[in-house]
N, C-alpha and C. Protein backbone atom coordinates (compact mmCIF):
# COMPACT_ATOMS: atom_id res chain seq x y z
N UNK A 1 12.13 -17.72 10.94
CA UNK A 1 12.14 -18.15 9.55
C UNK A 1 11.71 -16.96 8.69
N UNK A 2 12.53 -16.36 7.75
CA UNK A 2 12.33 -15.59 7.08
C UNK A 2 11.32 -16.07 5.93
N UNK A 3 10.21 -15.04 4.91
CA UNK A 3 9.47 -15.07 3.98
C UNK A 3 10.30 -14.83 2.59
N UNK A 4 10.14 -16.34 2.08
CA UNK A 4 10.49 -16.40 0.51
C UNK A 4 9.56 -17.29 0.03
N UNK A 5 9.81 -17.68 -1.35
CA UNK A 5 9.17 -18.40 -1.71
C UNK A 5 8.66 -19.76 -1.50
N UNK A 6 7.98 -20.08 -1.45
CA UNK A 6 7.33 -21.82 -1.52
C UNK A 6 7.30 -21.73 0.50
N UNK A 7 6.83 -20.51 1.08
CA UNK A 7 6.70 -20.73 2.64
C UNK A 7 5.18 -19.98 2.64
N UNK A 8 4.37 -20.47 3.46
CA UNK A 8 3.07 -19.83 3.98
C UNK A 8 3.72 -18.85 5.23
N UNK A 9 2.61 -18.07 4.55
CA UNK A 9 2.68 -17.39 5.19
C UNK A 9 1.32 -16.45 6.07
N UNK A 10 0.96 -16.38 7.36
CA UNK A 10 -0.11 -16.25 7.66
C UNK A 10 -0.20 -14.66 8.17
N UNK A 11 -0.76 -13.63 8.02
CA UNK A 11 -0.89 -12.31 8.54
C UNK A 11 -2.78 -11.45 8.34
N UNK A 12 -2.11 -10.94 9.38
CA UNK A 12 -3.01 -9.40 9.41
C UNK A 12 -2.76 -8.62 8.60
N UNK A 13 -4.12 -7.57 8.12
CA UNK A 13 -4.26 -6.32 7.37
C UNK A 13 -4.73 -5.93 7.30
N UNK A 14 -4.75 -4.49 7.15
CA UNK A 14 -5.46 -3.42 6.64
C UNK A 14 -4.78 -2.81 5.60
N UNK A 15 -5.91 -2.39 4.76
CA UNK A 15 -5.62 -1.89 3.47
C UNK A 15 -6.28 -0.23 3.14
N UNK A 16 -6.05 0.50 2.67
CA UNK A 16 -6.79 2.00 2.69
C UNK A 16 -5.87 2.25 1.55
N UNK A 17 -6.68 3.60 1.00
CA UNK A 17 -6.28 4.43 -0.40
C UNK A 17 -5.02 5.38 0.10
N UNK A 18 -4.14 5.58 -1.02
CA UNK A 18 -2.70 5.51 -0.33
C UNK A 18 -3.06 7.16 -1.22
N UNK A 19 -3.05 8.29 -0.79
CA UNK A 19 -2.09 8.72 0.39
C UNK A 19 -3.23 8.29 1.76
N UNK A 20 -3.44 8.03 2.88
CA UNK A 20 -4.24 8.00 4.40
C UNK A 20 -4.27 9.06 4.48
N UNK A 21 -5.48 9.67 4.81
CA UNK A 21 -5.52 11.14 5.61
C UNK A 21 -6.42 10.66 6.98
N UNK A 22 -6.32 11.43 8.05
CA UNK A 22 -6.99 11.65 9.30
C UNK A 22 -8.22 11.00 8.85
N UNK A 23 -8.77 10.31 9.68
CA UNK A 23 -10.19 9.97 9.46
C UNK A 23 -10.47 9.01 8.73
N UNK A 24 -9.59 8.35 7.59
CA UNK A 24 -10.23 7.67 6.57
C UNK A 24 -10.49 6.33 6.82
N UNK A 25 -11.38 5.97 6.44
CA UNK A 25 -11.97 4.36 6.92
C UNK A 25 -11.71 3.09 6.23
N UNK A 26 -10.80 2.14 6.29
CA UNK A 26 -9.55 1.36 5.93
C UNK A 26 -11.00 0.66 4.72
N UNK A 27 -10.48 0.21 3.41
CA UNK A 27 -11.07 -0.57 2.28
C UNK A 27 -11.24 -1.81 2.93
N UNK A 28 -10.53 -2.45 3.51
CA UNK A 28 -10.49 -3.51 3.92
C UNK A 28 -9.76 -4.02 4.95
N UNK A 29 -10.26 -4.96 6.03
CA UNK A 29 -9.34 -5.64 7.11
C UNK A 29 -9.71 -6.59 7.62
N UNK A 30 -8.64 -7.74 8.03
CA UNK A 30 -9.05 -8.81 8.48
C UNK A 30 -8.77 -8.75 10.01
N UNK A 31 -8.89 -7.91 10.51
CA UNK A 31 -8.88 -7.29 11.80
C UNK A 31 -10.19 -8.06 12.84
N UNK A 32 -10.19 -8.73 13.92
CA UNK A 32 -11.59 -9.51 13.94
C UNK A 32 -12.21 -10.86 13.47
N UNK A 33 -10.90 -11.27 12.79
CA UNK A 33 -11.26 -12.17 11.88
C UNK A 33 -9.69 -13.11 12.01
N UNK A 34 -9.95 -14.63 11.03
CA UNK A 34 -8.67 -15.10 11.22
C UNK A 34 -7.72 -14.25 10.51
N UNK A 35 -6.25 -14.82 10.46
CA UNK A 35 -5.44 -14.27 9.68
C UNK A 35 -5.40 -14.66 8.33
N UNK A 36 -5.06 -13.99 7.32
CA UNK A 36 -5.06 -14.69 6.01
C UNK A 36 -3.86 -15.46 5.34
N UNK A 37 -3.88 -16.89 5.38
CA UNK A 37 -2.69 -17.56 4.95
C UNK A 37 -2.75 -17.83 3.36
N UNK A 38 -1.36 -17.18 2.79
CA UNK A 38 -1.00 -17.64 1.37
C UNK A 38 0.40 -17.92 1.51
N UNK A 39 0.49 -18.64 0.16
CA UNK A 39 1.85 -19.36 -0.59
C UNK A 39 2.48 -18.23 -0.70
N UNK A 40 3.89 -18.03 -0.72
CA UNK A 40 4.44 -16.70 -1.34
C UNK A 40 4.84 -17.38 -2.46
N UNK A 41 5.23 -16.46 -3.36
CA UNK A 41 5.62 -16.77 -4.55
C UNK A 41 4.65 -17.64 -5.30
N UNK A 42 3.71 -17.65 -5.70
CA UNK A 42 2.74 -18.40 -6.58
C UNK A 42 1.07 -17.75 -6.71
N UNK A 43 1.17 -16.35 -7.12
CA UNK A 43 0.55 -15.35 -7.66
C UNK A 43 -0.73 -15.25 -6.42
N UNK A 44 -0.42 -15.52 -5.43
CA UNK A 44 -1.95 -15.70 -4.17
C UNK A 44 -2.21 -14.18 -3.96
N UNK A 45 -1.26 -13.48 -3.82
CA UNK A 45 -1.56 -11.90 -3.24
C UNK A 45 -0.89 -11.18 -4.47
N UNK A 46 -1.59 -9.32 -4.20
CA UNK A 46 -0.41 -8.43 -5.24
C UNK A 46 1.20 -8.69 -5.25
N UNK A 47 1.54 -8.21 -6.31
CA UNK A 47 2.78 -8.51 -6.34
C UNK A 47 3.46 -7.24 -5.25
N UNK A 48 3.40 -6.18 -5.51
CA UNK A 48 3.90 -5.39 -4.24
C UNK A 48 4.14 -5.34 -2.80
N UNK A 49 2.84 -6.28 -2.92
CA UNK A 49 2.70 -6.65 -1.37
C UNK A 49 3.48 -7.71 -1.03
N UNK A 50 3.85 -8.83 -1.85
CA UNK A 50 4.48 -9.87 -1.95
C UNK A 50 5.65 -9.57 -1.72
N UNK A 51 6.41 -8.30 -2.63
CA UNK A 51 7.59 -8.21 -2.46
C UNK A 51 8.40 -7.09 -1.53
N UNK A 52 6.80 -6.89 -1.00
CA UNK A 52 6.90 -5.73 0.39
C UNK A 52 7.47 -6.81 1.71
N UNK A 53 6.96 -8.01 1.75
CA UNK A 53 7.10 -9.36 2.61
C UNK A 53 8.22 -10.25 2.39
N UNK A 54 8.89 -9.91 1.64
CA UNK A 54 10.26 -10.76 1.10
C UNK A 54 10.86 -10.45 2.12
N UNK A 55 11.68 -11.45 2.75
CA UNK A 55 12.30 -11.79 3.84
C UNK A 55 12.44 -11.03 5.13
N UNK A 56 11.03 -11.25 5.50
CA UNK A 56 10.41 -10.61 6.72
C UNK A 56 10.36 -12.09 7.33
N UNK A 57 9.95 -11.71 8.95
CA UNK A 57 9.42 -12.78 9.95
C UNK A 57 8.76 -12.33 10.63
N UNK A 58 8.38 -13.47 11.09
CA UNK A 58 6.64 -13.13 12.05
C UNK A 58 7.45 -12.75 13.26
N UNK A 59 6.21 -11.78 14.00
CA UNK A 59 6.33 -10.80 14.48
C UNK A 59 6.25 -9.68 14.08
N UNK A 60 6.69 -9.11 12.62
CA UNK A 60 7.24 -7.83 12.27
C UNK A 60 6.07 -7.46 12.22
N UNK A 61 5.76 -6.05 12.69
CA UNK A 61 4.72 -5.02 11.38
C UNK A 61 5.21 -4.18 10.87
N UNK A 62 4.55 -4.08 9.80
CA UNK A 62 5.07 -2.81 9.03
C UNK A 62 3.99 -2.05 8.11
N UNK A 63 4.53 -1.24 7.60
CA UNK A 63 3.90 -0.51 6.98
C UNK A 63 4.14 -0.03 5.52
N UNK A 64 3.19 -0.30 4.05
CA UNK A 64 3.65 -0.03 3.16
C UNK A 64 2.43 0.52 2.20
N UNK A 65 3.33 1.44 0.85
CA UNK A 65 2.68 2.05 -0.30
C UNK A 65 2.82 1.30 -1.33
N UNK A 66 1.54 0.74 -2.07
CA UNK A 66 1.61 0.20 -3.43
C UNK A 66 1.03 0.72 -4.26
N UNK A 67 1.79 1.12 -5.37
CA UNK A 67 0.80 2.04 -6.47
C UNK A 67 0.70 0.47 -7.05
N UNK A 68 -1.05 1.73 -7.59
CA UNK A 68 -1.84 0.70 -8.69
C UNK A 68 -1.31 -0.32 -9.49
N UNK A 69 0.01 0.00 -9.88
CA UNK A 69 0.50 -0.76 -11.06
C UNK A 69 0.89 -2.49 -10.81
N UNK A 70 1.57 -1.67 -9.24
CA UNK A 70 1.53 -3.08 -8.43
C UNK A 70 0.60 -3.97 -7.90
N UNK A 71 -1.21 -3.31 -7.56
CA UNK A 71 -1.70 -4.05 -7.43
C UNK A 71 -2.54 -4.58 -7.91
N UNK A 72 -3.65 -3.67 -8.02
CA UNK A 72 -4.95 -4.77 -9.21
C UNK A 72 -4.59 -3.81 -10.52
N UNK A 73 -3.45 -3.30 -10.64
CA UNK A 73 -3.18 -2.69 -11.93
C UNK A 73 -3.99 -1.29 -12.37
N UNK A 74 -3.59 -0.79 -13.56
CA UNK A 74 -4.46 0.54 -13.82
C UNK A 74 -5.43 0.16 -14.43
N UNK A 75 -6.72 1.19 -14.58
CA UNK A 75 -7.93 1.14 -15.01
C UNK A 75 -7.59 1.30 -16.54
N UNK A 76 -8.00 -0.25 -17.43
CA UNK A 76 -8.22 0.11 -18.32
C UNK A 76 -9.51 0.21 -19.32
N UNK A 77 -9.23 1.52 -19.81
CA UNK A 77 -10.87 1.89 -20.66
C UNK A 77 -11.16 0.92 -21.45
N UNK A 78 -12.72 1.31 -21.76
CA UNK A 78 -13.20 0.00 -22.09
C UNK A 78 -13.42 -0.86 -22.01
N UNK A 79 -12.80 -1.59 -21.11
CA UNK A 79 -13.20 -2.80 -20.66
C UNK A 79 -14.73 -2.97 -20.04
N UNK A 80 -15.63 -2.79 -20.78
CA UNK A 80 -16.82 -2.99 -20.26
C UNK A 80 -17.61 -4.07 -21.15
N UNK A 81 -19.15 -4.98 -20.41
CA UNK A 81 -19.57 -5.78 -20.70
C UNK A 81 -20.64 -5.25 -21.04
N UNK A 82 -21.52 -6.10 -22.05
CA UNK A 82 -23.64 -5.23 -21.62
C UNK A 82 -23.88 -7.48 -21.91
N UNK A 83 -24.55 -7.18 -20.71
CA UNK A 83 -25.55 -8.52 -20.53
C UNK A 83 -26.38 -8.55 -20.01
N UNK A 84 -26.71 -9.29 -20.45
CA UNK A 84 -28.50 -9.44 -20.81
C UNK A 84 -28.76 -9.79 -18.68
N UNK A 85 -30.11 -9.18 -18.52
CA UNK A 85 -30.03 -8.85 -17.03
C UNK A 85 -30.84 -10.12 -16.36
N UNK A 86 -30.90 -11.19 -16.86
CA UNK A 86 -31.27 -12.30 -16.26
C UNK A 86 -30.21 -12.71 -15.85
N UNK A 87 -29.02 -12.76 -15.90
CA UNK A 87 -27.77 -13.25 -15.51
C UNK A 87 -27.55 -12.78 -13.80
N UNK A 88 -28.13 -11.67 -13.41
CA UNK A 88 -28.03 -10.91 -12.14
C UNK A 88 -29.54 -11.43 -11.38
N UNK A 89 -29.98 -12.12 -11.85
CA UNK A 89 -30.98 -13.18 -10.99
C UNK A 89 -31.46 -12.41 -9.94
N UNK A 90 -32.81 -11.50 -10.21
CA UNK A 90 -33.68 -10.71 -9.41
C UNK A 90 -32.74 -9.50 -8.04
N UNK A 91 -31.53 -9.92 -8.27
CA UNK A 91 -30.64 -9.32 -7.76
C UNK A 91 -31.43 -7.32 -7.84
N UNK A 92 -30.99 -6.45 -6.60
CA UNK A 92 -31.20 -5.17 -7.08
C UNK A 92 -29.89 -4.44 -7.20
N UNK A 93 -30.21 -3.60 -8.28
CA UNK A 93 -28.82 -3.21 -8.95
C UNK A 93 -28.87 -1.93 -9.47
N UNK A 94 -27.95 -1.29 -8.97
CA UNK A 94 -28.11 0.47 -9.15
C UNK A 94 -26.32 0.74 -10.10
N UNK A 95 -26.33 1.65 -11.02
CA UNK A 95 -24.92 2.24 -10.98
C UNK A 95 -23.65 2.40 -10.05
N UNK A 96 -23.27 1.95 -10.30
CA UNK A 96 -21.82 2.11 -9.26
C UNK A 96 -21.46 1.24 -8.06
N UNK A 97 -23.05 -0.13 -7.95
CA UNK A 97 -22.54 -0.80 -7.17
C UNK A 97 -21.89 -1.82 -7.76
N UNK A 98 -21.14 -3.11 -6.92
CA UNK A 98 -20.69 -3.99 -7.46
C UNK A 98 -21.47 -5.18 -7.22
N UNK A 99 -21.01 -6.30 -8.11
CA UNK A 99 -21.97 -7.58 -7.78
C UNK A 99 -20.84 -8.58 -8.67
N UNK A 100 -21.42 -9.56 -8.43
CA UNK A 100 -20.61 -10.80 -8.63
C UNK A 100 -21.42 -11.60 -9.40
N UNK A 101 -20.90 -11.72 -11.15
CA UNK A 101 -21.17 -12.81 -12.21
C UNK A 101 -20.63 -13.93 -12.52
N UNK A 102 -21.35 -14.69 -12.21
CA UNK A 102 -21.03 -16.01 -12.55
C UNK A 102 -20.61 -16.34 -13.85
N UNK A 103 -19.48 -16.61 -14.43
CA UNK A 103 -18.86 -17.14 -15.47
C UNK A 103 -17.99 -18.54 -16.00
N UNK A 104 -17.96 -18.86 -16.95
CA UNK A 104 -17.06 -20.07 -17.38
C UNK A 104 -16.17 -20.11 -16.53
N UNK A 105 -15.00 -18.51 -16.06
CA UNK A 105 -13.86 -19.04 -15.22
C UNK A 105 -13.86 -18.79 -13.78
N UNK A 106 -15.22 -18.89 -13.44
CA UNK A 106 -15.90 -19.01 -11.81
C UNK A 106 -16.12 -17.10 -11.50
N UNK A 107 -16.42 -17.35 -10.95
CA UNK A 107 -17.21 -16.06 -9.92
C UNK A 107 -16.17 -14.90 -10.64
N UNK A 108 -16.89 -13.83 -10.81
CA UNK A 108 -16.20 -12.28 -11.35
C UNK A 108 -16.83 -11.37 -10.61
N UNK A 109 -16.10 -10.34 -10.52
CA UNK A 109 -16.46 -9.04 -9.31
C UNK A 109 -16.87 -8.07 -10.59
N UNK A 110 -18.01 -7.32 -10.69
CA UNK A 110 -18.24 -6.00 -11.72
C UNK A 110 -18.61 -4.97 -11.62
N UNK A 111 -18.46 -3.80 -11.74
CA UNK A 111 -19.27 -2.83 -11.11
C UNK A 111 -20.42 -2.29 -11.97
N UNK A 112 -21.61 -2.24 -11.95
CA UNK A 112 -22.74 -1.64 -12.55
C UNK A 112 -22.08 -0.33 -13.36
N UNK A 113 -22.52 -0.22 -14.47
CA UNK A 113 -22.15 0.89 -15.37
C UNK A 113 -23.67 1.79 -15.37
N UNK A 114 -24.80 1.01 -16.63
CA UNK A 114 -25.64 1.50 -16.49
C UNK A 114 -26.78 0.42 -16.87
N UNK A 115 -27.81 0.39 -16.62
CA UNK A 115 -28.67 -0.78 -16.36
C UNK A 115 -30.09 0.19 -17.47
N UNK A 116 -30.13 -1.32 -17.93
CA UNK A 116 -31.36 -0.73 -19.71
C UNK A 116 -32.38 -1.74 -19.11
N UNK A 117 -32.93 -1.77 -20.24
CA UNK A 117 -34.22 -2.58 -20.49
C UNK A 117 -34.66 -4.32 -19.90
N UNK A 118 -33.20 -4.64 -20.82
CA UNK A 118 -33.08 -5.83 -20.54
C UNK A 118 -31.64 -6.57 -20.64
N UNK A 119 -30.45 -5.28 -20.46
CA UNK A 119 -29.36 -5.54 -20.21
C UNK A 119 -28.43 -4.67 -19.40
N UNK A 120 -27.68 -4.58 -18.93
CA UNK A 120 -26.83 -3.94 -18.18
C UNK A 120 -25.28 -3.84 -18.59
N UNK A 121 -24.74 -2.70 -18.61
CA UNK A 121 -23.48 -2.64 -18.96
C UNK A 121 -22.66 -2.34 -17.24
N UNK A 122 -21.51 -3.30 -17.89
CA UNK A 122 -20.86 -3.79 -16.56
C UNK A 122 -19.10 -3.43 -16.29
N UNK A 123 -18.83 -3.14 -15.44
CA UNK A 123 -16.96 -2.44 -15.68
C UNK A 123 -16.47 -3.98 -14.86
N UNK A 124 -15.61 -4.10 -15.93
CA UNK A 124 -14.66 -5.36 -15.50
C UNK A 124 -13.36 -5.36 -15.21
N UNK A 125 -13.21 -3.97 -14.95
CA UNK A 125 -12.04 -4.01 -14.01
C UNK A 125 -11.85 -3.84 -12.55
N UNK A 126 -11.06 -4.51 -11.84
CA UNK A 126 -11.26 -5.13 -10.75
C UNK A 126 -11.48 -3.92 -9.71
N UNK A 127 -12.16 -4.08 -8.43
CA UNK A 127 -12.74 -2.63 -7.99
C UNK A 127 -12.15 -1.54 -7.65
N UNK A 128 -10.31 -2.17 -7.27
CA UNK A 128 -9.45 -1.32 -6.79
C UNK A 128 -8.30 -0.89 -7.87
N UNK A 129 -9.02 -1.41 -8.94
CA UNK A 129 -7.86 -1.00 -10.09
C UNK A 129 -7.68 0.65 -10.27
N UNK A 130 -6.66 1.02 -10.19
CA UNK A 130 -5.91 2.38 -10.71
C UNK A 130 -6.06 3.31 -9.40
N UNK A 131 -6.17 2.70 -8.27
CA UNK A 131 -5.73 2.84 -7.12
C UNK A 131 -4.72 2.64 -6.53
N UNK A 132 -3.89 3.78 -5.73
CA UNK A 132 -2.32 3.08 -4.82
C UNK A 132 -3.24 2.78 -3.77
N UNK A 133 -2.45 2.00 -3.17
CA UNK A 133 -3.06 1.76 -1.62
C UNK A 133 -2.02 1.26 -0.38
N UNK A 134 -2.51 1.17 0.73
CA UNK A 134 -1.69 1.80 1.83
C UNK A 134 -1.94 0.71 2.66
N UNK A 135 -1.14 -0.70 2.82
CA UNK A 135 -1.33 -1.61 3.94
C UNK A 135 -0.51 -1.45 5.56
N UNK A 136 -1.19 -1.79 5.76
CA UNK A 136 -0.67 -2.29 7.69
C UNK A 136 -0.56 -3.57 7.92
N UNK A 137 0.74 -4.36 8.11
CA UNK A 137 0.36 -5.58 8.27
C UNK A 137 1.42 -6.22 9.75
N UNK A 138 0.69 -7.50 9.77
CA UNK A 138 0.46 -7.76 10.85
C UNK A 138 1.47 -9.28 10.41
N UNK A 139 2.58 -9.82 10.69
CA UNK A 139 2.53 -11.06 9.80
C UNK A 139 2.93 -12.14 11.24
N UNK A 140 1.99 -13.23 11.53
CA UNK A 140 1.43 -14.26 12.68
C UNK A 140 2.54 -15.11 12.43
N UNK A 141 2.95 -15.82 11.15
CA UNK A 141 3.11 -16.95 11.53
C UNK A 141 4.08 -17.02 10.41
N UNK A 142 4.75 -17.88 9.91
CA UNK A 142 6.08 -17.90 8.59
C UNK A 142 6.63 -19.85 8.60
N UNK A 143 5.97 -20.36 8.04
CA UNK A 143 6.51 -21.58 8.35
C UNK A 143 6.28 -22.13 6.23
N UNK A 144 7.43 -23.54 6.74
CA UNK A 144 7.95 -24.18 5.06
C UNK A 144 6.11 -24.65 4.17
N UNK A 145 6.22 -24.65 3.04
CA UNK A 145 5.28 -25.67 2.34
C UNK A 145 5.04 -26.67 2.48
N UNK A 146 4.41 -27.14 2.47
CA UNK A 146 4.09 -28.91 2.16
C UNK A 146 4.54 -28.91 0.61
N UNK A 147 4.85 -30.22 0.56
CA UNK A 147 4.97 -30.65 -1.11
C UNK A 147 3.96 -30.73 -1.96
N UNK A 148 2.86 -30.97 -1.19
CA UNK A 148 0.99 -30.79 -2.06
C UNK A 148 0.83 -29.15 -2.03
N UNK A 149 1.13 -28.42 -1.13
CA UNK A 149 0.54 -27.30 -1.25
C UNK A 149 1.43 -26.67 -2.36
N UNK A 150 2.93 -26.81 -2.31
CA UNK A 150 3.70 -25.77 -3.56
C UNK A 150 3.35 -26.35 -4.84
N UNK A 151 2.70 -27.97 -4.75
CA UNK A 151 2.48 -28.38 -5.94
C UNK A 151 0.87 -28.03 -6.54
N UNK A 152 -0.04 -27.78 -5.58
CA UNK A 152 -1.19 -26.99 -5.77
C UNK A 152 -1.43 -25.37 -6.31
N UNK A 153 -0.34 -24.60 -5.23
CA UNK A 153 -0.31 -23.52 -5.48
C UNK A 153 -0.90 -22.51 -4.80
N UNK A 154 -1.62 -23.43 -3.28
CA UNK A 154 -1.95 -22.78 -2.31
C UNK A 154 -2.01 -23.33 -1.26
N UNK A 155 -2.14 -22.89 -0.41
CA UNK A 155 -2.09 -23.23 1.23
C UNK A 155 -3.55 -23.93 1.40
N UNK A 156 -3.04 -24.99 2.48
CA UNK A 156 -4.21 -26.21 2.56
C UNK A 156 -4.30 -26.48 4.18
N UNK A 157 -5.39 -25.94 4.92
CA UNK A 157 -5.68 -25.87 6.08
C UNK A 157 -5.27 -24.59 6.44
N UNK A 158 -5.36 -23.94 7.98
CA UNK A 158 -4.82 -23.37 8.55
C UNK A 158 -4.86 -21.64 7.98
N UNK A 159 -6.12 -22.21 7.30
CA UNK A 159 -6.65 -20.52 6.39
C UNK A 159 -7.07 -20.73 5.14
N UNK A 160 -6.19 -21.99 4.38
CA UNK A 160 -6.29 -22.40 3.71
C UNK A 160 -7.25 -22.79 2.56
N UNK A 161 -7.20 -23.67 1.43
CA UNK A 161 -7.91 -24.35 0.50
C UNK A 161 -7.97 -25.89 1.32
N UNK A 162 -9.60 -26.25 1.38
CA UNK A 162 -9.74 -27.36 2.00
C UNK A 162 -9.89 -28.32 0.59
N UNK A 163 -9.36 -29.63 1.00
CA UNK A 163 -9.85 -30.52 -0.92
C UNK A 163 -10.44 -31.77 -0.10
């Protein structure tokens, strides 16, 4: 069964800063871990990667380059926050790390800018923005939607969103 839209799809990955040189130690992998199942077509993963997986089947690996644009997009300036540092709840917090604020539209990823008195300025763009990057993937499994899940908009069990 080939990968299009409204099919889960379950795979392996690794992810690293695109160009790879000798040595470099992958950003991320679910290597060790289950596989990660999403919806195709209904915004679950980058779009590059999405359309790196267009009518593939399990079994395949492969290998691909996504510039930034395709994935968490380019870094744009400015985008920074200053809030007040009770919000980071005794949390310890240095420049340049990241941490996770709780907001109206649920959980946000930020990276420490610079930390004052009694507020902190915060970069809100996402950690891998204006980065290409370089996956390996692994893809397990390729099977149809359920009618709840394409009507949800994500995969339900089996890696899934439990309700």
């Amino acid at each position: 069964m080939k990968i299009e839209k409204d099919r889960v799809v379950r795979f392996h990955y690794t992810v690293s800063e695109s160009p790879v040189s000798e040595g470099q130690e992958p950003l991320e992998s679910s290597e060790g871990r289950d596989p990660l199942a999403i919806l195709i077509g209904h915004n679950n993963i980058i779009p590059g990667l999405e359309q790196a997986m267009d009518g593939r089947e399990a079994g395949e690996k492969f290998e691909v380059d996504v510039k930034a644009a395709d994935a968490y997009g380019e870094i744009k300036e400015g985008l920074t926050q200053r809030v007040p540092k009770k919000y980071f709840k005794g949390q310890k917090i240095a420049p340049g790390m990241q941490a996770v604020l709780q907001t109206n539209f649920g959980p946000r990823a930020v990276t420490i800018s610079k930390i004052g008195m009694s507020v902190v300025d915060v970069d809100l763009n996402h950690p891998m923005a204006g980065k290409d990057l370089h996956f390996a993937i692994d893809i397990v499994e390729v099977r149809e939607a359920s009618a709840e899940e394409i009507e949800h908009g994500h995969v339900h069990g089996d890696g899934g969103v439990e309700h």
